[in-house]
Protein backbone atom coordinates (compact mmCIF):
# COMPACT_ATOMS: atom_id res chain seq x y z
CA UNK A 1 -46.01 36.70 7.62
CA UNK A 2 -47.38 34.87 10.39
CA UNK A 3 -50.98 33.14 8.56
CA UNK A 4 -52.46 32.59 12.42
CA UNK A 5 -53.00 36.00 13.26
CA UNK A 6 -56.00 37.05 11.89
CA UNK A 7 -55.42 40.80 12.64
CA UNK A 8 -52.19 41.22 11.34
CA UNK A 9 -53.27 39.08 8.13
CA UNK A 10 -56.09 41.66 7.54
CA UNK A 11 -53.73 44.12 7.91
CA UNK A 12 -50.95 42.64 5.42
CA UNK A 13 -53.63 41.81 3.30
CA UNK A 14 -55.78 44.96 3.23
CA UNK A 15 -59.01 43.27 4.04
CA UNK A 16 -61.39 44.45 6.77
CA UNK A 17 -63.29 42.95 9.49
CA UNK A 18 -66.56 42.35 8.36
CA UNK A 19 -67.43 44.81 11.46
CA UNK A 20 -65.35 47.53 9.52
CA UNK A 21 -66.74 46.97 5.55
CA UNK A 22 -68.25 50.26 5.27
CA UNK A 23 -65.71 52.17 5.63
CA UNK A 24 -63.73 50.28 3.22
CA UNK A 25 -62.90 52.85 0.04
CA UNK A 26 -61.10 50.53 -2.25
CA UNK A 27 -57.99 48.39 -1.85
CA UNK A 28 -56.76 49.36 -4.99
CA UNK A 29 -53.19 50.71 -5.69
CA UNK A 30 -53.57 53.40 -7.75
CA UNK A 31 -51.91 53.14 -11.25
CA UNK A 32 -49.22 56.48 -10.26
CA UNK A 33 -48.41 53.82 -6.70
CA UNK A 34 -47.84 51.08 -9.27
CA UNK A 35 -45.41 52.37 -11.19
CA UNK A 36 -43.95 54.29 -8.08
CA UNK A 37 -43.58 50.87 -7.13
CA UNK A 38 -41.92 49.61 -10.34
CA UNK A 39 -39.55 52.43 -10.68
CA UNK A 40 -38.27 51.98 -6.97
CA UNK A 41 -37.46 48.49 -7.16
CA UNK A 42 -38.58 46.16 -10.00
CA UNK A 43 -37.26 48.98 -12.85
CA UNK A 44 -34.33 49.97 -11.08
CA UNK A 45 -32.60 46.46 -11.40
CA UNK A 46 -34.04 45.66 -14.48
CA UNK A 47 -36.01 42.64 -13.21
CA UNK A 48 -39.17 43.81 -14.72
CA UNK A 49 -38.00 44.05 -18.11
CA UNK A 50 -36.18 40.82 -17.86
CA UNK A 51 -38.84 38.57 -16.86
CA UNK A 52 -41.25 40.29 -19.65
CA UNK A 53 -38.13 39.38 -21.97
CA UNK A 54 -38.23 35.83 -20.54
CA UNK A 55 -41.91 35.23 -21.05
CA UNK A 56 -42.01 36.33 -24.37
CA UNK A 57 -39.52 34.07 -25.36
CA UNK A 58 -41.47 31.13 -23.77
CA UNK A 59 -44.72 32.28 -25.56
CA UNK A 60 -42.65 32.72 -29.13
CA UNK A 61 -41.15 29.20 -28.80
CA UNK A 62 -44.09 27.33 -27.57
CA UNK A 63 -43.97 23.55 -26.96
CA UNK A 64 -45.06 21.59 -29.77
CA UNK A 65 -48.19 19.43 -28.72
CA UNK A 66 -50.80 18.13 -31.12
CA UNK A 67 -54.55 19.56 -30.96
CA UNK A 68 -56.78 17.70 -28.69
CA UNK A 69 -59.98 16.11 -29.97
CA UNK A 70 -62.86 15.74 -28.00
CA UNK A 71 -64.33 11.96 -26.60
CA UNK A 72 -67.65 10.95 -25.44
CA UNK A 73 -65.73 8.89 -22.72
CA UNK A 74 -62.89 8.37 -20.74
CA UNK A 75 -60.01 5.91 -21.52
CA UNK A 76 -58.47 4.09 -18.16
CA UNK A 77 -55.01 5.96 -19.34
CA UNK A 78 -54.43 8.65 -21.27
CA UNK A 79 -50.49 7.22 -20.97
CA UNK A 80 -48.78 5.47 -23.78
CA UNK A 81 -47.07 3.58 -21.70
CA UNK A 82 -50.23 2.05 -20.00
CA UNK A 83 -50.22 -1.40 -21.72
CA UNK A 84 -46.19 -1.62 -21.90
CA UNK A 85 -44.74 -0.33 -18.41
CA UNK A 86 -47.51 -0.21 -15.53
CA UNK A 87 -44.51 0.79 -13.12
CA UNK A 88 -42.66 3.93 -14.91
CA UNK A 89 -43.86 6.86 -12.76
CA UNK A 90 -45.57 8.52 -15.55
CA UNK A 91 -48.18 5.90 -15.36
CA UNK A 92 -48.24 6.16 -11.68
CA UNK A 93 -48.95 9.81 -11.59
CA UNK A 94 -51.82 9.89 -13.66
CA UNK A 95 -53.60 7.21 -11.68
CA UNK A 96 -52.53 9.27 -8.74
CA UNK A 97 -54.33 12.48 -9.91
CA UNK A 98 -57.36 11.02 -11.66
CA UNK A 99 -58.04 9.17 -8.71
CA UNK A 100 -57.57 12.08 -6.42
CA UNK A 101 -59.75 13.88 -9.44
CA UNK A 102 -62.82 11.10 -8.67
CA UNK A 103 -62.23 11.69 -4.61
CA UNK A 104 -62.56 15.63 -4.61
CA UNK A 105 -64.89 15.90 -7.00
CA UNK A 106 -67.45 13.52 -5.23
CA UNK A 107 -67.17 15.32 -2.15
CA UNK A 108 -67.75 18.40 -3.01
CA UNK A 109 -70.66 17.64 -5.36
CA UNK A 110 -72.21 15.60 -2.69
CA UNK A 111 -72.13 18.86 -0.32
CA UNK A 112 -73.06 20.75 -3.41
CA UNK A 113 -75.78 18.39 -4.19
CA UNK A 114 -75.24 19.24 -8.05
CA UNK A 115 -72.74 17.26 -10.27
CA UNK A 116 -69.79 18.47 -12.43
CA UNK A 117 -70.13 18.39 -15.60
CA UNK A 118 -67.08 16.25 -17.63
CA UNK A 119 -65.61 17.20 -20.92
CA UNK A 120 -62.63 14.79 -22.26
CA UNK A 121 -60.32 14.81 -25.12
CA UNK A 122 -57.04 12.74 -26.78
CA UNK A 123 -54.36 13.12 -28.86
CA UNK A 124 -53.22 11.42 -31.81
CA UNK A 125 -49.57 10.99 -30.44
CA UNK A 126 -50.71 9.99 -27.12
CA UNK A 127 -52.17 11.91 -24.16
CA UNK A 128 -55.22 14.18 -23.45
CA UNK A 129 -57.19 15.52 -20.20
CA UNK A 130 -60.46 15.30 -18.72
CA UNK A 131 -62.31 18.91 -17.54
CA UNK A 132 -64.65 18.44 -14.62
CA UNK A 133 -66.41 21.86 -13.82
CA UNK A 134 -69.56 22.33 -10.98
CA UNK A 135 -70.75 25.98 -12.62
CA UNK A 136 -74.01 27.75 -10.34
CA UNK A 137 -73.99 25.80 -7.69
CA UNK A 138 -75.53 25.40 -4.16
CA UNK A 139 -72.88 26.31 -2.42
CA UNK A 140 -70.07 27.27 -4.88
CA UNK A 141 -70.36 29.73 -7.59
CA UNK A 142 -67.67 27.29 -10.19
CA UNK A 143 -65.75 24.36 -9.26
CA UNK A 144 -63.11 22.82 -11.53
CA UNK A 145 -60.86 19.70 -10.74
CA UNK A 146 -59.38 19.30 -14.39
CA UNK A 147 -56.15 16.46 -15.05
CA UNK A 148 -54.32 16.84 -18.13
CA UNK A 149 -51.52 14.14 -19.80
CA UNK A 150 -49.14 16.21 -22.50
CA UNK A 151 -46.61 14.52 -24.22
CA UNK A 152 -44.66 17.14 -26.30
CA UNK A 153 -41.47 18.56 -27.82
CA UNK A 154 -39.87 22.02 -26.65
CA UNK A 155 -36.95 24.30 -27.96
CA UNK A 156 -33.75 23.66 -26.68
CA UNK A 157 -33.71 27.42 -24.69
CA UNK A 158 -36.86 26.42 -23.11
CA UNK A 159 -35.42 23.28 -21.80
CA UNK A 160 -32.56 25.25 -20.96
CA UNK A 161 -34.51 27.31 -18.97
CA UNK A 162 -36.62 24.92 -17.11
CA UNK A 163 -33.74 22.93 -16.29
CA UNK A 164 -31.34 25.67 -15.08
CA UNK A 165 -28.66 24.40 -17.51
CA UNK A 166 -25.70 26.08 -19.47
CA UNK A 167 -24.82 23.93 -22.33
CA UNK A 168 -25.85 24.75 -25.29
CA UNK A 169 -28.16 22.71 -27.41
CA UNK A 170 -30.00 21.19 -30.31
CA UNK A 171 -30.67 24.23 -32.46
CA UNK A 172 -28.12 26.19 -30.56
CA UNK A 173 -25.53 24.06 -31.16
CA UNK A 174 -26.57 23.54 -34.74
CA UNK A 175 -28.98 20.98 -34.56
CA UNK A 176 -32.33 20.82 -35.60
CA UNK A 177 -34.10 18.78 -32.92
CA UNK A 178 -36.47 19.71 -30.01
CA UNK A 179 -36.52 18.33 -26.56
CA UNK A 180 -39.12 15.71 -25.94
CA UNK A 181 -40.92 15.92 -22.69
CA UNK A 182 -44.27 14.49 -20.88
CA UNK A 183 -45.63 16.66 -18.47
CA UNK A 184 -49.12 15.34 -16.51
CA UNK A 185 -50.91 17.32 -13.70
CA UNK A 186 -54.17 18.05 -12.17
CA UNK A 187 -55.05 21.15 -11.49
CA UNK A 188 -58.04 23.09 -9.42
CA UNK A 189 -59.61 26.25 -8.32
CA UNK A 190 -62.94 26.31 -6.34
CA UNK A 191 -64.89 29.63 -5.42
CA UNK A 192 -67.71 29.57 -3.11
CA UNK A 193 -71.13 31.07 -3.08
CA UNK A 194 -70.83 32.37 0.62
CA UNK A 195 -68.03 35.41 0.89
CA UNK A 196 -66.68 33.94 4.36
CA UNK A 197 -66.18 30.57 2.97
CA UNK A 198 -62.80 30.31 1.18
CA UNK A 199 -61.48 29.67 -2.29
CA UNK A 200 -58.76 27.43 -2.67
CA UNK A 201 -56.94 26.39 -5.16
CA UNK A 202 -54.18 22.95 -5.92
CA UNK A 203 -51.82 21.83 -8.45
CA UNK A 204 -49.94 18.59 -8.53
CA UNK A 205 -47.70 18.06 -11.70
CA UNK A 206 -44.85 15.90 -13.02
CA UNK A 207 -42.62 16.41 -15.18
CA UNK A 208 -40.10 14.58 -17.43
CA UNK A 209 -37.68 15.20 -20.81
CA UNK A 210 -36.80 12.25 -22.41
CA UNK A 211 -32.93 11.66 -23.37
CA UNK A 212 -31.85 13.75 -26.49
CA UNK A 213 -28.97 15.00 -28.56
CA UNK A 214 -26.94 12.97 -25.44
CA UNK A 215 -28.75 14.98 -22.52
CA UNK A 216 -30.14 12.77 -19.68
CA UNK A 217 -33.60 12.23 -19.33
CA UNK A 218 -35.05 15.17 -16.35
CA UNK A 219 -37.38 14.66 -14.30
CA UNK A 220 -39.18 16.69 -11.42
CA UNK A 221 -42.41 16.97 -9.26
CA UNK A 222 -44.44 20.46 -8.29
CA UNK A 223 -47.40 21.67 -6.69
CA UNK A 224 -49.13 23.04 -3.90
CA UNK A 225 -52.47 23.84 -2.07
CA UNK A 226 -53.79 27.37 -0.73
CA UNK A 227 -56.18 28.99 0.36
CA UNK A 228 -58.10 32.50 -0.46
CA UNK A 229 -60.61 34.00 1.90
CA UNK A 230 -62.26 37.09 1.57
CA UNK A 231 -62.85 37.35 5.52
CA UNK A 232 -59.73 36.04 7.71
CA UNK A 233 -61.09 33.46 10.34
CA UNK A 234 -57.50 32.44 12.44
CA UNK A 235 -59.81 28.81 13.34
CA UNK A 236 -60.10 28.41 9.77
CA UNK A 237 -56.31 29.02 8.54
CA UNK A 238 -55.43 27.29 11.69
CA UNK A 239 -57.61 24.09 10.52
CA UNK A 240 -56.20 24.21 6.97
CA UNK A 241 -52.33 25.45 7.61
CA UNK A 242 -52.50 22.54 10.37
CA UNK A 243 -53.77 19.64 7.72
CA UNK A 244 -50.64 20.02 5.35
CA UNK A 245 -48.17 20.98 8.01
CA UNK A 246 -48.93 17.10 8.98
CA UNK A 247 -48.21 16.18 6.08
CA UNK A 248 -45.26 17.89 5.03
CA UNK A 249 -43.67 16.48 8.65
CA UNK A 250 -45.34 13.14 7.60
CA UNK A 251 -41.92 12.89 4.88
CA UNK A 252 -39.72 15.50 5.84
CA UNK A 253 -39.66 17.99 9.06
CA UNK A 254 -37.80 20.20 6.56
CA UNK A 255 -40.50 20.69 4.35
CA UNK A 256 -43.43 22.49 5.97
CA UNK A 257 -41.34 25.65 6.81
CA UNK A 258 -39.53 25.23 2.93
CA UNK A 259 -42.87 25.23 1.44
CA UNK A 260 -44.49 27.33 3.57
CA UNK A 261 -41.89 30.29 2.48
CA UNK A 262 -42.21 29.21 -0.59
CA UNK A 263 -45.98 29.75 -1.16
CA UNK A 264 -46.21 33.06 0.97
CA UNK A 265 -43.48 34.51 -1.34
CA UNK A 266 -44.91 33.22 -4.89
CA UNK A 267 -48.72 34.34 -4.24
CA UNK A 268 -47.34 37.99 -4.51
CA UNK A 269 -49.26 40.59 -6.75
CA UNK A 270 -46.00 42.62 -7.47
CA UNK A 271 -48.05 45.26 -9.49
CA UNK A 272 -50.55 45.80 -6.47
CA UNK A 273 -47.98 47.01 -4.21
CA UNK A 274 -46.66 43.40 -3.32
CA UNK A 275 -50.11 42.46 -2.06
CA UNK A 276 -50.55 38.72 -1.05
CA UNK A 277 -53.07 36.66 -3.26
CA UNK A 278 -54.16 35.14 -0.16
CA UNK A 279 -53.06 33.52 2.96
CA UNK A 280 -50.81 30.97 1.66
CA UNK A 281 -50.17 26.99 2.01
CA UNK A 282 -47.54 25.16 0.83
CA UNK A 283 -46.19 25.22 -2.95
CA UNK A 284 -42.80 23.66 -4.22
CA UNK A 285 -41.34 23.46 -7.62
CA UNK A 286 -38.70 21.54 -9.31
CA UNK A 287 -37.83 18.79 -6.87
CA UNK A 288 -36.18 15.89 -7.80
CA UNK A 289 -33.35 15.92 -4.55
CA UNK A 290 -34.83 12.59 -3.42
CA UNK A 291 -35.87 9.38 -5.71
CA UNK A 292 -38.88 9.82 -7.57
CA UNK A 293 -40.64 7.25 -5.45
CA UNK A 294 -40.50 8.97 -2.15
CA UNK A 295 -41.64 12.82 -4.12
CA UNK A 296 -44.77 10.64 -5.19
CA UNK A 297 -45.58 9.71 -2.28
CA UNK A 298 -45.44 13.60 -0.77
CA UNK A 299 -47.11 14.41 -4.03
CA UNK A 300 -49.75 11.65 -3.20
CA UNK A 301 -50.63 12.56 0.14
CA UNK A 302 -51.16 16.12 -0.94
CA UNK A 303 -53.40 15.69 -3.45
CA UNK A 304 -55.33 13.32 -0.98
CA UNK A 305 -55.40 15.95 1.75
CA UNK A 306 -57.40 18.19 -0.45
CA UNK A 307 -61.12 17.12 0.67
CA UNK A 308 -60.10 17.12 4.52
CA UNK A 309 -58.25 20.63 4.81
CA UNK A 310 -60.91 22.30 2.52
CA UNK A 311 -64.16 20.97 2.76
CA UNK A 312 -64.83 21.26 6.26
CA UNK A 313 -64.16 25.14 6.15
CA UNK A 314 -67.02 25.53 3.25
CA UNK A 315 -69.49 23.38 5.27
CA UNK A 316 -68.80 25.96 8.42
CA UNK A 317 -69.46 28.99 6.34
CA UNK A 318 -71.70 27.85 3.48
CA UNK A 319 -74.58 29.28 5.44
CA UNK A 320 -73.57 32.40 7.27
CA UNK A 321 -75.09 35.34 6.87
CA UNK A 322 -73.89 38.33 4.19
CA UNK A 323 -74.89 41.46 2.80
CA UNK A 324 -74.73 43.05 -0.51
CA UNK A 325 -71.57 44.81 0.14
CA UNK A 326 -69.73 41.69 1.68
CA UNK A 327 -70.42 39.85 -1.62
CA UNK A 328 -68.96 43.12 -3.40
CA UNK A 329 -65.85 42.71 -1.55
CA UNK A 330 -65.69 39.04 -2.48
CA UNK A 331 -65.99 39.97 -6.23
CA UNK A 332 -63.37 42.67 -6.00
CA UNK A 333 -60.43 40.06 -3.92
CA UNK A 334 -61.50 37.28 -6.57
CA UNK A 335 -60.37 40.33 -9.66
CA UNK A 336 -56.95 40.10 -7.67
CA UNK A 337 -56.74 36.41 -7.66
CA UNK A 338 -57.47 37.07 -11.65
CA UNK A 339 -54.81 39.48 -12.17
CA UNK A 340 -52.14 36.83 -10.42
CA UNK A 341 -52.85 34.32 -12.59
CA UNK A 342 -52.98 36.14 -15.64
CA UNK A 343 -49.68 38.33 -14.75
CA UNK A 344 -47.78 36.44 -12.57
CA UNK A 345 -48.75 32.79 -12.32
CA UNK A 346 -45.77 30.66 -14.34
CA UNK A 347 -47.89 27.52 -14.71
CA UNK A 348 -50.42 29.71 -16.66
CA UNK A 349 -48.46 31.64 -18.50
CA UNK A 350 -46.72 27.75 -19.71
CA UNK A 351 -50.32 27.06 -20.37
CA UNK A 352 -51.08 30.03 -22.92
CA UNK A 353 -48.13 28.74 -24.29
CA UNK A 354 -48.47 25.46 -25.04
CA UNK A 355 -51.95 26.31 -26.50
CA UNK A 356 -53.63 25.15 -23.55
CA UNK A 357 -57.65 24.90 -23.00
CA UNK A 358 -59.14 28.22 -21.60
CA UNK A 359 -61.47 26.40 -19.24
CA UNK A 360 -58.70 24.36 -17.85
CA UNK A 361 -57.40 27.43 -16.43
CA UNK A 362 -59.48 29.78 -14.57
């Protein structure tokens, strides 16, 4: 998929000029296409009914995490290890993403010219989140920046799962126990009043299992930024594809095609005929083939390159011109960017899981 070429993107995409709305029917698959679809290639080797085996597994043994209670205000860490160990990469991270929480957020409420409103919570055992949403807006419809600090305990087949390994464990192997973990991440999705000004969406995480049963402590980094217009401008992908791409090459030439790939293929409505969520960015999962030090600092950069790739694109379009039926089309591509991340979208479906707060995820 080449994201530069505005034509071929509408075409890939099934979205149409704005020149061309009218005669725009409905993008929909219809349901007999679907399972068409399904039969063809998903049902015929059985990957359909294995994944929907896989996440109902996940969702039967969800994490163990205590409920969060809510707090009139913020504490400088929601770490344990805050007071004890200011240099173990858990505390880094969350200083990381609450800062980059504070940087986005006050950019886009000072183009908004309304503020988000903050909701924050704890847990007993350690950990907690803070919720920053911008709802009716100026210029977008909801904002939400939202950082979250989980320190937990999951099955041994989910760890076995998330870590790719064979060897059986804990409850499997006759033992009792569950696989402690911490998990922190900050997480957003912003959609915009105007239909040609995009809606993009991050998510910067880390993850780590402490050492159990004789198992090693894990550790890995994800994330990813992309982007989800309604109307394909080529200046506007070029502006935003171009901002990460120098990062990416900032810390490794290797990375901005990897990732690239990466995100194109994962923002994939299978059920919709494989129809692409959007026009992609970089995402990346599970990497740990470098010290932890150097993945922060990708991870970093990232999360700091939000405001610059994104921002400038909403105050191009914020003010253009649309009709009735160009704000229909927005509302129907933003019920395909629901279905993705209530069908397909892993981190989500981990979310539900673990018992996670609605408004922290769409």
């Amino acid at each position: 998929m080449r994201l530069t070429c505005g034509h071929r993107l509408q075409q890939q995409l099934s979205i149409l000029p704005v020149s061309n709305l009218h005669q725009h029917k409905s993008a929909a698959v219809s349901g007999q296409t679907c399972n068409k679809h399904l039969s063809r290639k998903a049902l015929r080797k059985g990957q359909h009914a294995l994944r929907t085996k896989k996440r109902l597994v996940q969702m039967q043994s969800a994490p163990a995490i205590e409920q969060e209670q809510a707090v009139a205000s913020v504490p400088d860490s929601l770490c344990k290890e805050s007071s004890s160990n200011q240099g173990s990469m858990r505390v880094k991270f969350e200083a990381a993403v609450r800062r980059a929480q504070d940087d986005i957020c006050k950019a886009v409420s000072e183009m908004d010219g309304k503020p988000f409103h903050e909701d924050a919570w704890v847990r007993p055992g350690g950990g907690g989140g803070v919720s920053r949403v911008l709802q009716g807006g100026n210029v977008w419809e909801k904002a939400g920046v939202n950082v979250s600090v989980v320190y937990g305990s999951m099955p041994p087949e989910a760890y076995r799962a998330a870590t790719g390994t064979a060897k059986k464990l804990g409850q499997e192997s006759g033992e009792p126990d569950r696989v402690p973990f911490f998990a922190c991440g900050i997480s957003s999705v912003m959609h915009p009043q105007n239909p040609f000004a995009p809606t993009m969406h991050f998510n910067y995480r880390y993850f780590e299992t402490e050492e159990w049963n004789g198992v090693p402590s894990q550790w890995w980094f994800g994330g990813g930024t992309d982007i989800t217009p309604s109307y394909i401008n080529a200046d506007d992908l070029k502006h935003f594809h171009g901002a990460y791409k120098a990062v990416c090459e900032k810390h490794d030439p290797e990375y901005w095609p990897k990732f690239k790939k990466w995100c194109d293929d994962y923002f994939v409505i299978k059920h919709r005929n494989n129809e692409r969520r959007g026009c992609g960015g970089i995402f990346f999962d599970d990497l740990n083939d470098k010290d932890a030090d150097t993945i922060f600092n990708f991870s970093q950069d990232c999360q700091q390159a939000v405001v610059d790739s994104y921002l400038p694109l909403v105050a191009q379009h914020k003010d253009d011109d649309f009709t009735e039926k160009q704000k229909q089309w927005q509302q129907m591509r933003r019920g395909r960017y629901v279905e993705f991340n209530l069908v397909r979208c892993a981190a989500n479906l981990l979310h539900l899981a673990m018992q996670g707060i609605l408004l922290s995820m769409l």
